[in-house]
N, C-alpha and C. Protein backbone atom coordinates (compact mmCIF):
# COMPACT_ATOMS: atom_id res chain seq x y z
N UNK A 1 0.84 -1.18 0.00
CA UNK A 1 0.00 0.00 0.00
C UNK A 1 0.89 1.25 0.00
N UNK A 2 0.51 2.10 -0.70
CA UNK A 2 1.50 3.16 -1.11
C UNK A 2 0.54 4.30 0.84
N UNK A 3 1.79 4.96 0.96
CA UNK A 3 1.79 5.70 2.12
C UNK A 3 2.18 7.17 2.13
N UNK A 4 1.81 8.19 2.98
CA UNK A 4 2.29 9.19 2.89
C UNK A 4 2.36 9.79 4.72
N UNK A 5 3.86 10.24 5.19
CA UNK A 5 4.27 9.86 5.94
C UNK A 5 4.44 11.70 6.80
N UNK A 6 3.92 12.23 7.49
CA UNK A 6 4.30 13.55 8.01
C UNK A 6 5.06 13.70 9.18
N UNK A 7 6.35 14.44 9.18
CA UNK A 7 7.04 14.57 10.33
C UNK A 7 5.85 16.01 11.19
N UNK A 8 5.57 15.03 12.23
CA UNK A 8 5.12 15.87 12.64
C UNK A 8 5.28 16.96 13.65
N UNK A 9 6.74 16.96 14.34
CA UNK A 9 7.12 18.56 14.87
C UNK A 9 7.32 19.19 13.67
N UNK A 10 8.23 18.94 12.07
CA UNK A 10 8.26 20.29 11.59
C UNK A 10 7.14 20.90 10.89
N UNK A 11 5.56 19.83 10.84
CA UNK A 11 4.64 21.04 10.15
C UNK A 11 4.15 22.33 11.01
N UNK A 12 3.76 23.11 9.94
CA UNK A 12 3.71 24.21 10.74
C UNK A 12 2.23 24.43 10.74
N UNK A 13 1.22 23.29 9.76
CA UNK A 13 -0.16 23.79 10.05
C UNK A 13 -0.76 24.79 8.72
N UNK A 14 0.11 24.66 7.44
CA UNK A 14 -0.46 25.57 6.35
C UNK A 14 -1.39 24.85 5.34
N UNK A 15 -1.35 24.08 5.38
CA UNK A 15 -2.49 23.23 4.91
C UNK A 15 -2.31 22.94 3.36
N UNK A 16 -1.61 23.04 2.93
CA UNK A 16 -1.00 22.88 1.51
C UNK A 16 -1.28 21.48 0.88
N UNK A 17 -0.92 20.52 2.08
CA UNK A 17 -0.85 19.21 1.62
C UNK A 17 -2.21 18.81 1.72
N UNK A 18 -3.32 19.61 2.25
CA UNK A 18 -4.56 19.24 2.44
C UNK A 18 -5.43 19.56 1.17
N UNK A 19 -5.01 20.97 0.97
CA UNK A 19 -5.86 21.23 0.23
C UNK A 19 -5.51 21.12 -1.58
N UNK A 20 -3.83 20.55 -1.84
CA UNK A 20 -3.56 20.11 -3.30
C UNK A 20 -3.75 18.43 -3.43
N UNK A 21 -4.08 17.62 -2.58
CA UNK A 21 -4.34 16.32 -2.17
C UNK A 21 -5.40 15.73 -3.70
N UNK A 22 -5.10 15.38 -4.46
CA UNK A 22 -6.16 15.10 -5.31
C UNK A 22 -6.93 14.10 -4.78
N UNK A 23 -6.64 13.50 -3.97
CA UNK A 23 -7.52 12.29 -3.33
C UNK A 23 -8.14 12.01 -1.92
N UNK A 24 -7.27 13.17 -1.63
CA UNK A 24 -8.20 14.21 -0.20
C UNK A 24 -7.64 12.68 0.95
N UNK A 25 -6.22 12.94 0.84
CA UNK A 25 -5.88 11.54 1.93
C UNK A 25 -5.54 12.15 3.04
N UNK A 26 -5.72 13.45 2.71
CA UNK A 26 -5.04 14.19 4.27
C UNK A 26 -5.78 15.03 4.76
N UNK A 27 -6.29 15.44 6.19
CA UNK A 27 -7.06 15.98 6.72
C UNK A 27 -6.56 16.81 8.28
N UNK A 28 -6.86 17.70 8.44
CA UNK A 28 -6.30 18.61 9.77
C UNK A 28 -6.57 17.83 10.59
N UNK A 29 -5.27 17.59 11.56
CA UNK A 29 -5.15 16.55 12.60
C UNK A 29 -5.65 17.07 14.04
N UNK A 30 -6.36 16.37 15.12
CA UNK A 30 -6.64 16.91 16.47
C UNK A 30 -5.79 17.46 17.18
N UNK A 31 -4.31 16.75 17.11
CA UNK A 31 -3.75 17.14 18.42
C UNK A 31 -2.07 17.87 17.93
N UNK A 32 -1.69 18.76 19.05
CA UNK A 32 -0.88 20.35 18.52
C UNK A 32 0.41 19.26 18.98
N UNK A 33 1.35 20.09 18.49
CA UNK A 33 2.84 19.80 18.21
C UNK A 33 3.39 20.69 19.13
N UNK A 34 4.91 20.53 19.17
CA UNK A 34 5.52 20.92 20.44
C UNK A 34 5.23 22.67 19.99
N UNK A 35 5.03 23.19 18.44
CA UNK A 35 5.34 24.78 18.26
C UNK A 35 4.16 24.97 18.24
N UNK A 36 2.70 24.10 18.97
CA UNK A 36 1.50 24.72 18.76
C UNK A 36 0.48 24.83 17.69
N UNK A 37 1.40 23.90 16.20
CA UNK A 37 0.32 23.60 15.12
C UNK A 37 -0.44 22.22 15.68
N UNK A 38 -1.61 21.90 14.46
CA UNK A 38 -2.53 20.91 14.65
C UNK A 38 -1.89 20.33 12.95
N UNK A 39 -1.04 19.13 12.81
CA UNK A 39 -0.48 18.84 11.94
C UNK A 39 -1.41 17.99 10.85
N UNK A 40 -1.65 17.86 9.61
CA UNK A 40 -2.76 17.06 9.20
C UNK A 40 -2.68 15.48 9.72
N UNK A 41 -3.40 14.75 9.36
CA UNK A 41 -2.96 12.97 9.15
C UNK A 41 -3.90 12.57 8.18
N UNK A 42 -3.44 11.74 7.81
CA UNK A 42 -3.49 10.77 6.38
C UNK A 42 -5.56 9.63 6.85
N UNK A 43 -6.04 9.96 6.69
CA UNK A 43 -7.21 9.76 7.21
C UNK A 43 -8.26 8.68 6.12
N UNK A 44 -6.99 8.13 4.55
CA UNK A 44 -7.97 7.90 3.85
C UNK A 44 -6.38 6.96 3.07
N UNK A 45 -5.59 6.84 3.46
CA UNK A 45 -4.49 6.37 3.12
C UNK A 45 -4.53 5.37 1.85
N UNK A 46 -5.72 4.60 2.36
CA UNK A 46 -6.13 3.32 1.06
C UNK A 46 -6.14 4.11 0.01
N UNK A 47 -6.42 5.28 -0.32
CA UNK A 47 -6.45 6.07 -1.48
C UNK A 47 -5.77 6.62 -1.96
N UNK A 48 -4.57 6.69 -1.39
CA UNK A 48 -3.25 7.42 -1.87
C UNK A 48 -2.60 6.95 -3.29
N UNK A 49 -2.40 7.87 -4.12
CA UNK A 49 -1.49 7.06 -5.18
C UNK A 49 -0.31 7.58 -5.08
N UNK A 50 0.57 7.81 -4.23
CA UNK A 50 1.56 8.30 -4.45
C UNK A 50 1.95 8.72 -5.48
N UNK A 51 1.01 9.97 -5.25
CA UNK A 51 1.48 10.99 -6.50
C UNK A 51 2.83 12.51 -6.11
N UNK A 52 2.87 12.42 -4.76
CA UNK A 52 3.57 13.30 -4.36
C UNK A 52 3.47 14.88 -4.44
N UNK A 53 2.54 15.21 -4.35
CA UNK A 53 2.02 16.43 -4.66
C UNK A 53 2.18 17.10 -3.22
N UNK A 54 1.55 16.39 -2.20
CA UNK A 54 1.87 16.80 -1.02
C UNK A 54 3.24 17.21 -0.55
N UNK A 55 4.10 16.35 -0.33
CA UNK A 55 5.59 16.76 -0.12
C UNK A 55 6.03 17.92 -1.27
N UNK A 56 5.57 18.04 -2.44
CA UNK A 56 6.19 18.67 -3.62
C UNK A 56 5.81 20.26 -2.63
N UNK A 57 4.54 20.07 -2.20
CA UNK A 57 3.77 21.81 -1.79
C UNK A 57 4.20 22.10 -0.50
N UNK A 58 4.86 21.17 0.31
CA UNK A 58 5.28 21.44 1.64
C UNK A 58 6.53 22.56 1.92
N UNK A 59 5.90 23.61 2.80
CA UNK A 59 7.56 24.38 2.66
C UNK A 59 8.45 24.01 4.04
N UNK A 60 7.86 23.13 4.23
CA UNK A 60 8.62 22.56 5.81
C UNK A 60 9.35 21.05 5.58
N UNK A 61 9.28 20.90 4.30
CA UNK A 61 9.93 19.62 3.54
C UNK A 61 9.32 18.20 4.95
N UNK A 62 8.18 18.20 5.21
CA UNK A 62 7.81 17.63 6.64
C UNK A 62 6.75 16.40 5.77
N UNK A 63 6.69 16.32 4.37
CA UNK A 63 6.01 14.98 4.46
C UNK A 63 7.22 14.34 3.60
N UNK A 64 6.83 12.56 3.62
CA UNK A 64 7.46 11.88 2.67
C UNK A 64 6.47 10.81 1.95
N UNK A 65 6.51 10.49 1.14
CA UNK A 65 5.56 9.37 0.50
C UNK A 65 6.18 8.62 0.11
N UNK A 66 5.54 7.24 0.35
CA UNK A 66 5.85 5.88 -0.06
C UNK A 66 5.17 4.82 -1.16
N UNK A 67 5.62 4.82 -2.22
CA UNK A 67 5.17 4.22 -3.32
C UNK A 67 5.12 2.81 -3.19
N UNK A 68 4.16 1.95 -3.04
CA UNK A 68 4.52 0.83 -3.33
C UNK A 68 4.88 -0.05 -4.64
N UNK A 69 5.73 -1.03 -4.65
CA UNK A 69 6.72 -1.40 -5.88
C UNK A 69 6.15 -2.68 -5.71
N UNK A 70 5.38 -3.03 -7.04
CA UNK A 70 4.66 -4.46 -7.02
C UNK A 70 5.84 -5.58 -7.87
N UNK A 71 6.37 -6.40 -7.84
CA UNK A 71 7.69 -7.16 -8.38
C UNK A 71 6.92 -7.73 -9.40
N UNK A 72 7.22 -8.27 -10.62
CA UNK A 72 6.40 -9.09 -11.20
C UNK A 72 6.39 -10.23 -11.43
């Protein structure tokens, strides 16, 4: 299953990765970080295509995505 992974002390809460998400896998998270943001989480993950759009829009370089590699 492809994944998308947020460090969550460095977001800062701009919502970038939420709102360029073509598949809407990420959503504003409940609980605050040590600087006082509410960081998103991945709330729909089965849907991810690791397209990387999220990390691409991040200016806190705070997500990573994981593609899964099917062998044949």
């Amino acid at each position: 299953m492809n994944r998308t992974e947020i460090e969550f002390e460095r977001c800062k809460e701009c919502g970038y990765c939420v709102e360029f998400c073509p598949k809407k896998v990420l959503a504003f998270g409940d609980k605050v970080n040590k600087r006082g943001y509410y960081p998103p989480a991945p709330v729909k993950q089965e849907a991810c295509i690791a397209c990387g759009i999220c990390a691409r829009v991040c200016p806190e370089g705070a997500i990573e995505v994981y593609k899964e590699v099917k062998e044949a």
